[in-house]
Protein backbone atom coordinates (compact mmCIF):
# COMPACT_ATOMS: atom_id res chain seq x y z
CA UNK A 1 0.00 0.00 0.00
CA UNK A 2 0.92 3.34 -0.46
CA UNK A 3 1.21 4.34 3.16
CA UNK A 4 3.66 1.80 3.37
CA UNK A 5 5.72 3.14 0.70
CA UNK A 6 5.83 6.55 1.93
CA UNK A 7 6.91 5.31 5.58
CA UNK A 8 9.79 3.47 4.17
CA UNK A 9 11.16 6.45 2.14
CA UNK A 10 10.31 8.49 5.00
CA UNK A 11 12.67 6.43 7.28
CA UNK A 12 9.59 6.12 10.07
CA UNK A 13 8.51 3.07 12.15
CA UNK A 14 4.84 1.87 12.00
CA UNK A 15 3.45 2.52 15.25
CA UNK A 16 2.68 -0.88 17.41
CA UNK A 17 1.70 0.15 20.71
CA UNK A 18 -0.70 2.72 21.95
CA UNK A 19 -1.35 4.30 25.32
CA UNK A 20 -3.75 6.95 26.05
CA UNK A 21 -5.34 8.69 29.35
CA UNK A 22 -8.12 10.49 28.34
CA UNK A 23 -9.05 13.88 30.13
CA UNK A 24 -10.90 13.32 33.67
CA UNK A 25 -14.09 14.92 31.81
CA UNK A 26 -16.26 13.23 34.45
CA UNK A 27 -14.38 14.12 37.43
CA UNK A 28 -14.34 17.49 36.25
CA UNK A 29 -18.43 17.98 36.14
CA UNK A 30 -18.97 16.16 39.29
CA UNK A 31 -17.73 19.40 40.69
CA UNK A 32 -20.84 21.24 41.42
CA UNK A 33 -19.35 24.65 40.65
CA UNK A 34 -17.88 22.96 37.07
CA UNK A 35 -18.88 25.80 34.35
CA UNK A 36 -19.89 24.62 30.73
CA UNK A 37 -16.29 26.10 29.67
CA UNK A 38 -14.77 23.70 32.04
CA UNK A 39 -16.56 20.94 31.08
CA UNK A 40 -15.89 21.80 27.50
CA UNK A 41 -12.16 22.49 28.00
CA UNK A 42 -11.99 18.86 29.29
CA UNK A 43 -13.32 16.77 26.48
CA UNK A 44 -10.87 14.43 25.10
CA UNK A 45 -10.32 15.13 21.29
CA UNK A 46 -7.10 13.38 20.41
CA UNK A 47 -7.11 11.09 22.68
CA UNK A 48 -10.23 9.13 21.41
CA UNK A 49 -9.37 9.19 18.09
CA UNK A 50 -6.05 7.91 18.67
CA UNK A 51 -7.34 5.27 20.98
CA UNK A 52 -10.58 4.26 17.82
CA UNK A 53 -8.03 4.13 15.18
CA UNK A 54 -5.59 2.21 17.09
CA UNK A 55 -8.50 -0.11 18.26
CA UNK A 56 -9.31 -0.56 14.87
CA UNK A 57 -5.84 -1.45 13.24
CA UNK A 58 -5.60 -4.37 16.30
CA UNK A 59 -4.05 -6.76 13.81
CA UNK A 60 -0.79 -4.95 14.10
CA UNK A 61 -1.44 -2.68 17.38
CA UNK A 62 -1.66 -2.95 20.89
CA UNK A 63 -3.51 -0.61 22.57
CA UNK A 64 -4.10 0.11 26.58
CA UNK A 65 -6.85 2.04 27.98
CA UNK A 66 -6.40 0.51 31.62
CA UNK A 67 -3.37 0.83 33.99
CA UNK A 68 -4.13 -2.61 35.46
CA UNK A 69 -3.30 -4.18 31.41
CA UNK A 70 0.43 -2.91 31.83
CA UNK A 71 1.61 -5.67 33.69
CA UNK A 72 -0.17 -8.54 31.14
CA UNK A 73 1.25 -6.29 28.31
CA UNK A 74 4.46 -6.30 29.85
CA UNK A 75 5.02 -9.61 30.47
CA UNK A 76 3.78 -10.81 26.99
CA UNK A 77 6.13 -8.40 25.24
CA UNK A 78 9.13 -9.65 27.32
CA UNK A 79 8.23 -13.06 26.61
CA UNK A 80 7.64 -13.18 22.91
CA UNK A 81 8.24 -9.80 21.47
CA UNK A 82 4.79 -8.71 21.35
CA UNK A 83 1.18 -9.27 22.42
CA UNK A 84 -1.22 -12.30 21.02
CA UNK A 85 -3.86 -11.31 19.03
CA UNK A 86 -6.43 -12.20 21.37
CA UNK A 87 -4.40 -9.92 23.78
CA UNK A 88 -4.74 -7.19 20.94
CA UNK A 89 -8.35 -8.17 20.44
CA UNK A 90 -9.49 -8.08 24.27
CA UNK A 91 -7.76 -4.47 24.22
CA UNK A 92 -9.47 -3.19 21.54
CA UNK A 93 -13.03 -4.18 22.76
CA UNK A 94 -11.70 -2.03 25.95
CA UNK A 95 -11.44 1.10 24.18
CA UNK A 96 -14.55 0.97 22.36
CA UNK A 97 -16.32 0.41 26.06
CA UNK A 98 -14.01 3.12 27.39
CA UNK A 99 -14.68 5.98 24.25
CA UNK A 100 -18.25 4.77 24.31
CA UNK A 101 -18.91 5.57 27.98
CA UNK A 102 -16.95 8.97 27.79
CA UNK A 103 -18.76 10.17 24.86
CA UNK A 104 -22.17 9.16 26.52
CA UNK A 105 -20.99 10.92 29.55
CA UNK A 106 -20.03 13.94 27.54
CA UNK A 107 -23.77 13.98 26.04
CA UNK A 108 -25.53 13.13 29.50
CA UNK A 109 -23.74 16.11 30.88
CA UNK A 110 -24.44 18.36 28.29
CA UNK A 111 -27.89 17.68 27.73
CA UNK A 112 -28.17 18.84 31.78
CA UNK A 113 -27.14 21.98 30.76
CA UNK A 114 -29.93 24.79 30.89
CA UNK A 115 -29.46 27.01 28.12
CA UNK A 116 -31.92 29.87 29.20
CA UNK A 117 -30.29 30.01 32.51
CA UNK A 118 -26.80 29.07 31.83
CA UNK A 119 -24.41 32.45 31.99
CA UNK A 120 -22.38 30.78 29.27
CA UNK A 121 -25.56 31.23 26.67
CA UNK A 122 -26.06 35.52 27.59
C-alpha cells in the first residue's frame, strides 16, 4: 500500500503500541461549581481518536486504555516480542467500552445543561 511506501522512504517506524489517558471529563463535572467552559475544556479530542483508530488497526497494534493491562502487556512483550492477538483483540473491545462511555458521559452532561439560565448562553 501506499502508506507503506511513503513510511519506508520516509525512514519512520509503523506505530505498534498505543497508550492513552483520556481527560478526567467526568471528574471534572462532578464538581458542582464545574462551568460549561470547564466541562468543554476537558473533552478528550485526540485522545479518542487515537485510541478508535488504534482499536481498529488491532491486527498490528496494541492498545491500553487501563493501567491494570500494563503488567499482562508487559510480560507478553518480554516473553515473545509482542502481544497475542487475542491480547490485541481483548484491548481493543476495551477502548470501544471506554470511548463509548466517555462520549455518553459527555452527552448526558451536556444535555443537563440549561441554556436559558446558563451564563455561558447571555
Amino acid at each position: 500500500p501506499d502508506h507503506v511506501r511513503q513510511m519506508q522512504e520516509h525512514g519512520l517506524q509503523p506505530i505498534d503500541l498505543v497508550a492513552v489517558n483520556l481527560y478526567a471529563f467526568e471528574k471534572t463535572v462532578a464538581n458542582p461549581a464545574c462551568t460549561l467552559g470547564e466541562a468543554i475544556e476537558n473533552i478528550d479530542i485526540g485522545g479518542p481518536t487515537m485510541l478508535r483508530s488504534s482499536a481498529k488497526n488491532f491486527q498490528d497494534v496494541t492498545v491500553i486504555v487501563d493501567p491494570a493491562d500494563y503488567p499482562q502487556v508487559l510480560a507478553e512483550i518480554k516473553a515473545t516480542g509482542n502481544t497475542t492477538l487475542k491480547t490485541r483483540f481483548r484491548l481493543a473491545v476495551k477502548v470501544f467500552a471506554l470511548t463509548s462511555a466517555y462520549d455518553t458521559a459527555i452527552v448526558n452532561w451536556l444535555k443537563s445543561v440549561d441554556v436559558d439560565a446558563n451564563p455561558y448562553f447571555k
